[in-house]
N, C-alpha and C. Protein backbone atom coordinates (compact mmCIF):
# COMPACT_ATOMS: atom_id res chain seq x y z
N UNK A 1 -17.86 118.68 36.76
CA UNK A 1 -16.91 117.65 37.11
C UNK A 1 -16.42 117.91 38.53
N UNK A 2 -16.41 116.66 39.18
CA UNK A 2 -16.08 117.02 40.46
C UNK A 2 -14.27 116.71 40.59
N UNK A 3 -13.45 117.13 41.46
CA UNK A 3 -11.93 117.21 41.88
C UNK A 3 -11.92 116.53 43.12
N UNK A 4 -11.38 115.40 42.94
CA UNK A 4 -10.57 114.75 44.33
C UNK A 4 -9.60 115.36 44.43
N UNK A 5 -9.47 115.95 45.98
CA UNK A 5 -8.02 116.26 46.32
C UNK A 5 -7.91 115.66 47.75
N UNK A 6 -6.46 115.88 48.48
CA UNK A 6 -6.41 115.41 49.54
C UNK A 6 -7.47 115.97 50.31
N UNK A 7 -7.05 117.20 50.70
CA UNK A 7 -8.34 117.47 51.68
C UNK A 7 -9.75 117.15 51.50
N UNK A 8 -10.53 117.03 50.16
CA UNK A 8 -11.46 116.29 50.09
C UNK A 8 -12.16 115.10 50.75
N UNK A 9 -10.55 114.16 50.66
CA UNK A 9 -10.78 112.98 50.88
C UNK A 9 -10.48 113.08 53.12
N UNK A 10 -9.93 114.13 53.17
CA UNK A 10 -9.53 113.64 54.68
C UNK A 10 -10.94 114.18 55.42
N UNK A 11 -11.71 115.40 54.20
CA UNK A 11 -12.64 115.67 54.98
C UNK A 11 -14.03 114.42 54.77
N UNK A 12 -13.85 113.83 53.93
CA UNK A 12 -14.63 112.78 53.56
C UNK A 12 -14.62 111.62 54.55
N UNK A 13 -13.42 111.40 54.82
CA UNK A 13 -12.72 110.62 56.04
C UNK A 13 -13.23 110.68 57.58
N UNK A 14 -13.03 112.39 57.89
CA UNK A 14 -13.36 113.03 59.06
C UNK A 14 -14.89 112.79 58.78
N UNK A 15 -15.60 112.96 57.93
CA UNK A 15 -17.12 112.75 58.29
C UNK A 15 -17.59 111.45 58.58
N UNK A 16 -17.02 110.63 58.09
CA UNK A 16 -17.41 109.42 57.98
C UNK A 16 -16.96 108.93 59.58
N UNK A 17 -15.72 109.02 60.00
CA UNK A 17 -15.65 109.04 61.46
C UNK A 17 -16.31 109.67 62.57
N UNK A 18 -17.39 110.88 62.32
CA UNK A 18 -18.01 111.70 63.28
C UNK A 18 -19.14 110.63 62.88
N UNK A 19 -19.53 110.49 61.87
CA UNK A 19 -20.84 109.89 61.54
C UNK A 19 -21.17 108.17 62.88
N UNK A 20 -19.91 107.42 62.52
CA UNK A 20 -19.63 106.38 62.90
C UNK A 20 -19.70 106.27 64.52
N UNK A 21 -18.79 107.84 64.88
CA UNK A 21 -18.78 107.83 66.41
C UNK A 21 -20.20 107.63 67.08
N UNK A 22 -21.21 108.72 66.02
CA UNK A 22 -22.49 108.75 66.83
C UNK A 22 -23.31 107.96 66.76
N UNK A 23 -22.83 107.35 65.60
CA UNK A 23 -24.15 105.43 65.28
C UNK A 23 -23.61 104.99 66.81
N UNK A 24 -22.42 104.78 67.42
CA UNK A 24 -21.66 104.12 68.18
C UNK A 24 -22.15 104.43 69.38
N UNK A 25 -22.45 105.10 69.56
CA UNK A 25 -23.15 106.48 70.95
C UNK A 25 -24.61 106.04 71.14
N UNK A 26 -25.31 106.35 69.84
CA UNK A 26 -26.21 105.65 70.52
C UNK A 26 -26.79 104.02 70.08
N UNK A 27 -25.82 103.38 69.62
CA UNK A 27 -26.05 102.12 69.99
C UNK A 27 -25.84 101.67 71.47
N UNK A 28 -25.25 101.80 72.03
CA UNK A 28 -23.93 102.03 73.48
C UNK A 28 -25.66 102.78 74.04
N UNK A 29 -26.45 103.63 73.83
CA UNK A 29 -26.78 103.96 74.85
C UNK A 29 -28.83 103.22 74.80
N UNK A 30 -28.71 102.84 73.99
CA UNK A 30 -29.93 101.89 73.06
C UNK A 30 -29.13 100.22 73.96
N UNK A 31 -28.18 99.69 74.27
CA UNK A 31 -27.56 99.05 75.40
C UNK A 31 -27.88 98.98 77.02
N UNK A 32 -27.87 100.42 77.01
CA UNK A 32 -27.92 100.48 78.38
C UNK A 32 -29.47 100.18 78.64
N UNK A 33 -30.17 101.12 77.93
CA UNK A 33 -31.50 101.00 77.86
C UNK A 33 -31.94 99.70 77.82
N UNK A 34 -31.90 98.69 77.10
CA UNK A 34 -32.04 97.56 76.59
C UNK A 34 -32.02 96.79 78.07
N UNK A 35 -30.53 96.72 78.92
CA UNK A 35 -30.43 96.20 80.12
C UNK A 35 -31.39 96.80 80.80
N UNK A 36 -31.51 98.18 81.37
CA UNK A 36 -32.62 98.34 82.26
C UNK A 36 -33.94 97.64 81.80
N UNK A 37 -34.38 97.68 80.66
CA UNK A 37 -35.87 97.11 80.73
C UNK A 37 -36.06 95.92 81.27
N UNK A 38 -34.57 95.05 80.80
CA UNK A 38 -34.43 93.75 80.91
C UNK A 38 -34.80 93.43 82.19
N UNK A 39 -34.13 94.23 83.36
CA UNK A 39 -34.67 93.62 84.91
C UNK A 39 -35.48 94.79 85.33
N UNK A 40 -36.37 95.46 84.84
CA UNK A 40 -37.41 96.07 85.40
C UNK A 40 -38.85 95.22 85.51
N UNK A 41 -39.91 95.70 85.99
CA UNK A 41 -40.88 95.42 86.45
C UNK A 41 -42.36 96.65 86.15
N UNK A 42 -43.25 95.71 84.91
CA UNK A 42 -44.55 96.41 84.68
C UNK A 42 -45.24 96.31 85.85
N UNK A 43 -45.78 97.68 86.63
CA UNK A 43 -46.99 97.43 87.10
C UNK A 43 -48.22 97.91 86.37
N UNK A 44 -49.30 97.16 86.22
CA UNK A 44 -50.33 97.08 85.20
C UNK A 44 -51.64 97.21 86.43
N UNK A 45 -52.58 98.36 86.11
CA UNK A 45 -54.00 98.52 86.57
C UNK A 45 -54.71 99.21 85.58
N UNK A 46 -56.21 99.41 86.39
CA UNK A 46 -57.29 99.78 85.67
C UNK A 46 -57.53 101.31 87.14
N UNK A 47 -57.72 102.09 86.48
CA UNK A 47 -58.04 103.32 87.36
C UNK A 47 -59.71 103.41 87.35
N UNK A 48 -60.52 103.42 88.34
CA UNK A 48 -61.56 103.75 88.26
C UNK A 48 -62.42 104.84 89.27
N UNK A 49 -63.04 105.78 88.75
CA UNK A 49 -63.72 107.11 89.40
C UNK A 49 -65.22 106.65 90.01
N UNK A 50 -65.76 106.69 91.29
CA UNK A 50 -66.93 106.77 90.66
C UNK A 50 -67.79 108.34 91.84
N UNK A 51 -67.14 109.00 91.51
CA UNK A 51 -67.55 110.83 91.61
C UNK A 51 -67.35 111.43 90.53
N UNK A 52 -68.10 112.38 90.43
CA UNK A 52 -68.42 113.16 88.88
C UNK A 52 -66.61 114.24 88.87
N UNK A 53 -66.41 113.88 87.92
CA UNK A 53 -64.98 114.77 87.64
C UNK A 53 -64.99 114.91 86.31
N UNK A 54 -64.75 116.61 85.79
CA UNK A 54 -64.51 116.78 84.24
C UNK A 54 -63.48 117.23 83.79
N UNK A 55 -62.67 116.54 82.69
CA UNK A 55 -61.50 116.75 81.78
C UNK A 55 -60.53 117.71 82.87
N UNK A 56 -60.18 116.58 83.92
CA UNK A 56 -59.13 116.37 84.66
C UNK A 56 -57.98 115.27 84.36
N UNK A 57 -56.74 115.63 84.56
CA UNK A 57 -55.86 114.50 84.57
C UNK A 57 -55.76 113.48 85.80
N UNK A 58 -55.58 112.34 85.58
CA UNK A 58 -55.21 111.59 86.50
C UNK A 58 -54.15 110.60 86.48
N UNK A 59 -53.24 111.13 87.93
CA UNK A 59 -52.11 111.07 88.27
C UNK A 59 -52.00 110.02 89.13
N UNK A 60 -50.93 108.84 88.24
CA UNK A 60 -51.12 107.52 89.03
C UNK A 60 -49.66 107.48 89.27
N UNK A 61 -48.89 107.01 90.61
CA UNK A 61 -47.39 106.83 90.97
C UNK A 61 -47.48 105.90 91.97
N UNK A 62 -45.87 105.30 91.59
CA UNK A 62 -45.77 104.14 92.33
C UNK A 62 -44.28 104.65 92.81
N UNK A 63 -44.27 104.80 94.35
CA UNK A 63 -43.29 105.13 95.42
C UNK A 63 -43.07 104.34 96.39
N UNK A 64 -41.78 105.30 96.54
CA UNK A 64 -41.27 103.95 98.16
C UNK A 64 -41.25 104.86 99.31
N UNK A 65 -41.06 103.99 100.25
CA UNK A 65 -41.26 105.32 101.79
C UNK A 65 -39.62 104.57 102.45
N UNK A 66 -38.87 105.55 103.19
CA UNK A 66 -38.16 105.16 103.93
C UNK A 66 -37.79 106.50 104.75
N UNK A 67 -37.69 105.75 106.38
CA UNK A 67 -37.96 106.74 107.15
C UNK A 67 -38.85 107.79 106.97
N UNK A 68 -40.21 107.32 106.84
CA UNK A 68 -41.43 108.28 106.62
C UNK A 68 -40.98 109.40 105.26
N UNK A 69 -40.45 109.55 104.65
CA UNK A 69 -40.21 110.39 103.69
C UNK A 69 -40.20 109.36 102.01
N UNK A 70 -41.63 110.07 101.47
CA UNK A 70 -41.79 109.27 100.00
C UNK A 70 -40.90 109.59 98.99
N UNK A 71 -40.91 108.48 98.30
CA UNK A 71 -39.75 108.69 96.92
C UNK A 71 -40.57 108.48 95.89
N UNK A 72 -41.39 109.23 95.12
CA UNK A 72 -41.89 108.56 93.61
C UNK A 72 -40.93 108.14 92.45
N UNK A 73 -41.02 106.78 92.63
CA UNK A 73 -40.20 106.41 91.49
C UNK A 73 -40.60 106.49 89.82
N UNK A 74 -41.50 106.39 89.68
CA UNK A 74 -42.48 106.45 88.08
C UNK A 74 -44.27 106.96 88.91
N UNK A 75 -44.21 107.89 87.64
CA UNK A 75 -45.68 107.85 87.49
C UNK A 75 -46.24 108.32 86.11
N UNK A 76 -47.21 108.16 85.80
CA UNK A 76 -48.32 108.72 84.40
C UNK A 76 -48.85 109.44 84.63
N UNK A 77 -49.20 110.01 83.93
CA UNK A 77 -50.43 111.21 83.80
C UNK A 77 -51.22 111.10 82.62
N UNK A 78 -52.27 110.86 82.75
CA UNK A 78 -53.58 109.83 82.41
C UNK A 78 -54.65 110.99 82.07
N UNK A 79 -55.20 111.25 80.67
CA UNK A 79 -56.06 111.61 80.53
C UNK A 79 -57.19 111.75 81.13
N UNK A 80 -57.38 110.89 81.39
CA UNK A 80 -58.87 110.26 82.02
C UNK A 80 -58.59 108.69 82.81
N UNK A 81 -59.81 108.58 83.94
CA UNK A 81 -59.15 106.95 84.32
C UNK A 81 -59.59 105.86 83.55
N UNK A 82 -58.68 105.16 83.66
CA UNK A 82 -58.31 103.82 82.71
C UNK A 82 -57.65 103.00 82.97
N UNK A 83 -56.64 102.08 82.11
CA UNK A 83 -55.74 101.14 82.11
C UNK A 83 -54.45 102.30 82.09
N UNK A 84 -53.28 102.18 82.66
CA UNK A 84 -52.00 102.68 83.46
C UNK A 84 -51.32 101.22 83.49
N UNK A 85 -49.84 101.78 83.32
CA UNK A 85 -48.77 100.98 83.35
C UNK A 85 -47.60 101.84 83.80
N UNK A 86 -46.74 101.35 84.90
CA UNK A 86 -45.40 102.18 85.30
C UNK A 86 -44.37 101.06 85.46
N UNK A 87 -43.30 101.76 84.90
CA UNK A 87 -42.11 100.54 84.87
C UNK A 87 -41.15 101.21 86.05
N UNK A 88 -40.79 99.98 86.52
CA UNK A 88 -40.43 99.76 87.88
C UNK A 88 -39.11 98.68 87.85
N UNK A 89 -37.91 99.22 88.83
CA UNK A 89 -37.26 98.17 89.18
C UNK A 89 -37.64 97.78 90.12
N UNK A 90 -36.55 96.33 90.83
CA UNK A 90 -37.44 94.88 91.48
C UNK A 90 -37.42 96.23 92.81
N UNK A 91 -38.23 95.57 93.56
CA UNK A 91 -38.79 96.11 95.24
C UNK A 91 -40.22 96.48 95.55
N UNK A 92 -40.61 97.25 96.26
CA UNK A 92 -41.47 97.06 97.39
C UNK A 92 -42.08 98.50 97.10
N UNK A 93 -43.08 98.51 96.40
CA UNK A 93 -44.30 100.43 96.38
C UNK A 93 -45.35 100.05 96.60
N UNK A 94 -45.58 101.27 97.10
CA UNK A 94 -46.95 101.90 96.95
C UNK A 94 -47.57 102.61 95.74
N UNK A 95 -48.79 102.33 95.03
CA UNK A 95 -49.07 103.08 94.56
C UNK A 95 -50.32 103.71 94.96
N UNK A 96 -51.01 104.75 94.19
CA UNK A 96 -51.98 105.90 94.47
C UNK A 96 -51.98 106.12 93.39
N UNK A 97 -53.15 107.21 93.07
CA UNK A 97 -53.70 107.65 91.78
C UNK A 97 -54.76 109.03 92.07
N UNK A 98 -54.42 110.07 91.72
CA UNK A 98 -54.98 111.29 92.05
C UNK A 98 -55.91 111.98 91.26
N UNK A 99 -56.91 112.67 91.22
CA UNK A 99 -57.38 113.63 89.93
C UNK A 99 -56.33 114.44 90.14
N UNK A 100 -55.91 115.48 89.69
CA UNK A 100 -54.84 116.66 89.22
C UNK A 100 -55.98 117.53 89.06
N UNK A 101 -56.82 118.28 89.65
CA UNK A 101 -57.67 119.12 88.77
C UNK A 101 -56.91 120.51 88.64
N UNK A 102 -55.99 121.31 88.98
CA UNK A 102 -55.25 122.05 88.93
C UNK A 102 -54.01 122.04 88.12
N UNK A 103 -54.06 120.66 86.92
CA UNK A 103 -52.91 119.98 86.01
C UNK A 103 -51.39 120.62 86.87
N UNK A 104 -51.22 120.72 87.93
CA UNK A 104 -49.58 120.79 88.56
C UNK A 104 -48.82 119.84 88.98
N UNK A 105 -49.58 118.20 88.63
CA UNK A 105 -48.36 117.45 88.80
C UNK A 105 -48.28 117.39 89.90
N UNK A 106 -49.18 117.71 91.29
CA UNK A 106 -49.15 117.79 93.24
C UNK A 106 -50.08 117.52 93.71
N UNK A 107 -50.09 116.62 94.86
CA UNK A 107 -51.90 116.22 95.33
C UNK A 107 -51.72 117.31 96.31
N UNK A 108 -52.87 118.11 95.68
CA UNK A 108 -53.31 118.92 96.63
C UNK A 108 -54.45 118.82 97.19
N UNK A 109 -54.86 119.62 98.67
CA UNK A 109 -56.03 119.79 99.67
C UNK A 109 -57.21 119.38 98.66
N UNK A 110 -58.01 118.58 98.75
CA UNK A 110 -59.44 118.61 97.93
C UNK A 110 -59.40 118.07 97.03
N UNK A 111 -58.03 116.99 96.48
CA UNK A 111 -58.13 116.44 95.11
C UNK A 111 -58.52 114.92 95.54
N UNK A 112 -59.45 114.52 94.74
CA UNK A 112 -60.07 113.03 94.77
C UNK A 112 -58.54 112.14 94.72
N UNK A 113 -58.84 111.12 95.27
CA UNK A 113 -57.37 110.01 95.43
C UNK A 113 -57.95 108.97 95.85
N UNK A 114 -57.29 107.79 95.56
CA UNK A 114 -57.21 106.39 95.74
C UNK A 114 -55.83 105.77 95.50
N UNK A 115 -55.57 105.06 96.89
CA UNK A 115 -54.50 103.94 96.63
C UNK A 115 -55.30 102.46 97.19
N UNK A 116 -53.72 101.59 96.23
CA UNK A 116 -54.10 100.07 96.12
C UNK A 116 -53.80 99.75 97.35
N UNK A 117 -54.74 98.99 97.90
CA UNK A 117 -54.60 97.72 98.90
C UNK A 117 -53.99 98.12 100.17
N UNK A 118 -55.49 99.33 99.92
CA UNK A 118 -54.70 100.10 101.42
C UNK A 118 -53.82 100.28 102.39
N UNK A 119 -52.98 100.71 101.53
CA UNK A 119 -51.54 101.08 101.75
C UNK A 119 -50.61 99.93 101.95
N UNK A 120 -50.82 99.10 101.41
CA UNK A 120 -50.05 97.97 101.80
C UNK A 120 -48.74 97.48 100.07
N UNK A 121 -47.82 97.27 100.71
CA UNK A 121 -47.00 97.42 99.32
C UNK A 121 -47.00 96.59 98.24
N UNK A 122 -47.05 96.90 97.27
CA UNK A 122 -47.19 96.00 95.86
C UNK A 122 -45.49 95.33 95.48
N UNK A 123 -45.08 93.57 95.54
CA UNK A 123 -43.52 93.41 95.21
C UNK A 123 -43.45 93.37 93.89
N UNK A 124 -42.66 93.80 93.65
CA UNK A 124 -42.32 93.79 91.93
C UNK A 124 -41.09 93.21 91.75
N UNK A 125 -41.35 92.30 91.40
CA UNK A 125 -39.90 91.52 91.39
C UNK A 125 -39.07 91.24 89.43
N UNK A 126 -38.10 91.06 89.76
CA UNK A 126 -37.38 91.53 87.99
C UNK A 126 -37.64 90.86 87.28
N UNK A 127 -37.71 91.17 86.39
CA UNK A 127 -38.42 90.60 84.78
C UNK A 127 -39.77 90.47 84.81
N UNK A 128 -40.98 90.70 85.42
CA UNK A 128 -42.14 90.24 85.69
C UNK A 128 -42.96 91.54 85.26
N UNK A 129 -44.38 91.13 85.02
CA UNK A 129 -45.36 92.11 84.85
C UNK A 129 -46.25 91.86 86.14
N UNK A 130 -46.64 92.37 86.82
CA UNK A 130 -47.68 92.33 87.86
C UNK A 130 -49.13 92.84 87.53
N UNK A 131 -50.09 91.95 87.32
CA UNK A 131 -51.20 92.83 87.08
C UNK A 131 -52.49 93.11 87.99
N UNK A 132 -53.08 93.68 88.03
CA UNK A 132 -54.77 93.70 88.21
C UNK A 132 -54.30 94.50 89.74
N UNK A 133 -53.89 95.19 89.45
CA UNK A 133 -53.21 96.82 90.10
C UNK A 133 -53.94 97.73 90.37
N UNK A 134 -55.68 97.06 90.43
CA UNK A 134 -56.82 98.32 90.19
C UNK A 134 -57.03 99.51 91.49
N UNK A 135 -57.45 100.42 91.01
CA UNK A 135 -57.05 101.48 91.99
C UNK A 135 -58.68 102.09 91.89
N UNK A 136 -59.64 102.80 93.08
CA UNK A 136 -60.39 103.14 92.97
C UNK A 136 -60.33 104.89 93.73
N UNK A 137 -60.92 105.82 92.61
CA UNK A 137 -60.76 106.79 93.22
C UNK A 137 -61.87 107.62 93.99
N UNK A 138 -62.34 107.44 95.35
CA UNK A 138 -63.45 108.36 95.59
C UNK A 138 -63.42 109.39 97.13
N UNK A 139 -64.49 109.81 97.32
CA UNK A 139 -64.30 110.61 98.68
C UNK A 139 -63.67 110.00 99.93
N UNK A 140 -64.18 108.80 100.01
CA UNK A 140 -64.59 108.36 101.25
C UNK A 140 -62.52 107.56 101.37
N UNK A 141 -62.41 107.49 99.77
CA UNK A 141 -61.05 106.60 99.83
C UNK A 141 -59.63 107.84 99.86
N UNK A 142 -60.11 108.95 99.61
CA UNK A 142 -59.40 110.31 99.33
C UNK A 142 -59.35 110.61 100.92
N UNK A 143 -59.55 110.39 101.83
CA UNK A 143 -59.51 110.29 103.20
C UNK A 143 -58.07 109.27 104.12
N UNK A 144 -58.16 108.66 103.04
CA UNK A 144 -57.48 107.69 103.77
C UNK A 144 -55.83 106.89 103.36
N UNK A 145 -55.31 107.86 101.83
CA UNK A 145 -54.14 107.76 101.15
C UNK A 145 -52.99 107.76 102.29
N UNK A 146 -52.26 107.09 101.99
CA UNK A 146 -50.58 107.57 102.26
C UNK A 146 -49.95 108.28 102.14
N UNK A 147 -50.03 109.17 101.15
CA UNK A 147 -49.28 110.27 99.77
C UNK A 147 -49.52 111.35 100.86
N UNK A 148 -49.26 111.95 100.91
CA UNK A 148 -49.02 113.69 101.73
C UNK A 148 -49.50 114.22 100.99
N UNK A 149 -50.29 115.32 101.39
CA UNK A 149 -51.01 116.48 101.05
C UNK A 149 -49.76 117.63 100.39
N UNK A 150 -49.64 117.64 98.98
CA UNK A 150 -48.53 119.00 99.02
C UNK A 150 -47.27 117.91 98.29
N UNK A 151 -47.87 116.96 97.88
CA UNK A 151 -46.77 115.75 97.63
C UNK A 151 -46.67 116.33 95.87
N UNK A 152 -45.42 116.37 95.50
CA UNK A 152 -45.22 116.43 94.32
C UNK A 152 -44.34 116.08 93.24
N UNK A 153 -44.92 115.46 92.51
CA UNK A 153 -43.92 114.77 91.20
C UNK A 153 -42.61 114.88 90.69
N UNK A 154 -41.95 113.99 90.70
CA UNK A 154 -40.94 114.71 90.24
C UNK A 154 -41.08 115.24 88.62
N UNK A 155 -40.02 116.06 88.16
CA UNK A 155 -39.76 115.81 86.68
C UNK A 155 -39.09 114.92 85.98
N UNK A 156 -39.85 114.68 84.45
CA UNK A 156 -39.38 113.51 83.79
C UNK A 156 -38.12 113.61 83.33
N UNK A 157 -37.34 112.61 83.55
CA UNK A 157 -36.04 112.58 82.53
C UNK A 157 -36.07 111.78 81.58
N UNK A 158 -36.32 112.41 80.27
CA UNK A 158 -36.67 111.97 78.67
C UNK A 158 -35.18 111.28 78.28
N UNK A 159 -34.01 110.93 78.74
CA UNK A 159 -32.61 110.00 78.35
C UNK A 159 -33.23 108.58 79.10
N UNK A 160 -34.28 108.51 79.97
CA UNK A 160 -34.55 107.02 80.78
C UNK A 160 -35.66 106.47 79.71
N UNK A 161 -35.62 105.17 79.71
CA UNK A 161 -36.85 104.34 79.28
C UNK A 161 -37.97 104.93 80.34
N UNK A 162 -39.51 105.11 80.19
CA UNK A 162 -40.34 105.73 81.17
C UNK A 162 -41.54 104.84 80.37
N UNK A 163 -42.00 103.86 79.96
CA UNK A 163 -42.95 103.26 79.82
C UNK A 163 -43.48 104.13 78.75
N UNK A 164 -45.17 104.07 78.95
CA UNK A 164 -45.69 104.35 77.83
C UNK A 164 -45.74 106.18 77.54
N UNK A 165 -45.79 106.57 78.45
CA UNK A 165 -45.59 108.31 78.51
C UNK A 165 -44.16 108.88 77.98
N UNK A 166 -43.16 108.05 77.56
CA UNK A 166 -41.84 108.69 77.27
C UNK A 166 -41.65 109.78 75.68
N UNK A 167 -42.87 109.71 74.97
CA UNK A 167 -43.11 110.35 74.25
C UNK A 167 -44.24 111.27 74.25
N UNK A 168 -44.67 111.24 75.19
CA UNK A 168 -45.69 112.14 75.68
C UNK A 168 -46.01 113.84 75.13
N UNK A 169 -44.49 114.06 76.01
CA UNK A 169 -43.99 115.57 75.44
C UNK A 169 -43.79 115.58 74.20
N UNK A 170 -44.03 114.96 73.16
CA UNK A 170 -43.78 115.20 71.45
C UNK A 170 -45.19 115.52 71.33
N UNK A 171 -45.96 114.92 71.79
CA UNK A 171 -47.48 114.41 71.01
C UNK A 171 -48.44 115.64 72.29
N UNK A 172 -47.84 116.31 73.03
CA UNK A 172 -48.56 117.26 73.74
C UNK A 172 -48.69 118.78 73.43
């Protein structure tokens, strides 16, 4: 047989209020989220290699330049090349797309690269998907990137919406 007593009930009380606070928390933050997607911007491509590369990652980002100094705003890291998607608020990038053969997340000296539309900026304007974003990666185009040699990724922050990679780190 169970005993109601006061404290029972205030601790019954108190839980039910901690419980409530945190439904509240992250509804409130399932909100915020909700708004950012609302005026962000898909950019949508197809990555394509055509030099021999094996079970390398490839590292696709879409950045901004001001006063010669790059900002990567989103990028993926891509099994293999393919179809890529980075969510973006409205403005004005560049993107590129790297092998990683050293998996560090940095274009380094000697890594195959390709950017879109030679160097010229992709607009992404709010609420919109932009597609056919195709990016080709080879020698002759690894010559001629924007991205700095020694350029490196930032780290992810897993509290932001991040497109299709935001669960990445569970499933790795």
């Amino acid at each position: 047989m169970i005993l109601y007593s006061k404290e029972n009930s205030l601790f019954h009380i108190i839980l039910i209020l901690i419980v409530l606070c945190f439904a509240g928390c992250t509804l409130l933050q399932l909100s915020k989220e909700t708004e950012r997607l609302d005026y962000s911007t898909i950019l949508v491509g197809y990555i394509t290699v055509d030099i021999p590369y094996q079970d390398a990652p490839v590292v696709v980002a879409a950045y901004t330049k001001n006063d010669g100094k790059r900002n990567v705003i989103h990028y993926v890291n891509l099994h293999e090349a393919g179809p890529y998607e980075l969510l973006v608020s409205e403005g004005d990038y560049y993107l590129v797309a790297f092998i990683d053969k050293n998996t560090n997340l940095k274009y380094d000296e000697g890594e195959y690269a390709g950017q879109y539309n030679d160097t010229e900026t992709v607009l992404a304007e709010s609420r919109k998907i932009v597609p056919d974003l195709d990016i080709l990666i080879s020698d002759s185009n690894s010559q001629t990137i924007d991205l700095p040699v020694g350029t490196k990724m930032p780290s992810k922050k897993y509290n932001q919406y991040t497109s299709t990679d935001r669960w990445q780190h569970i499933f790795s």
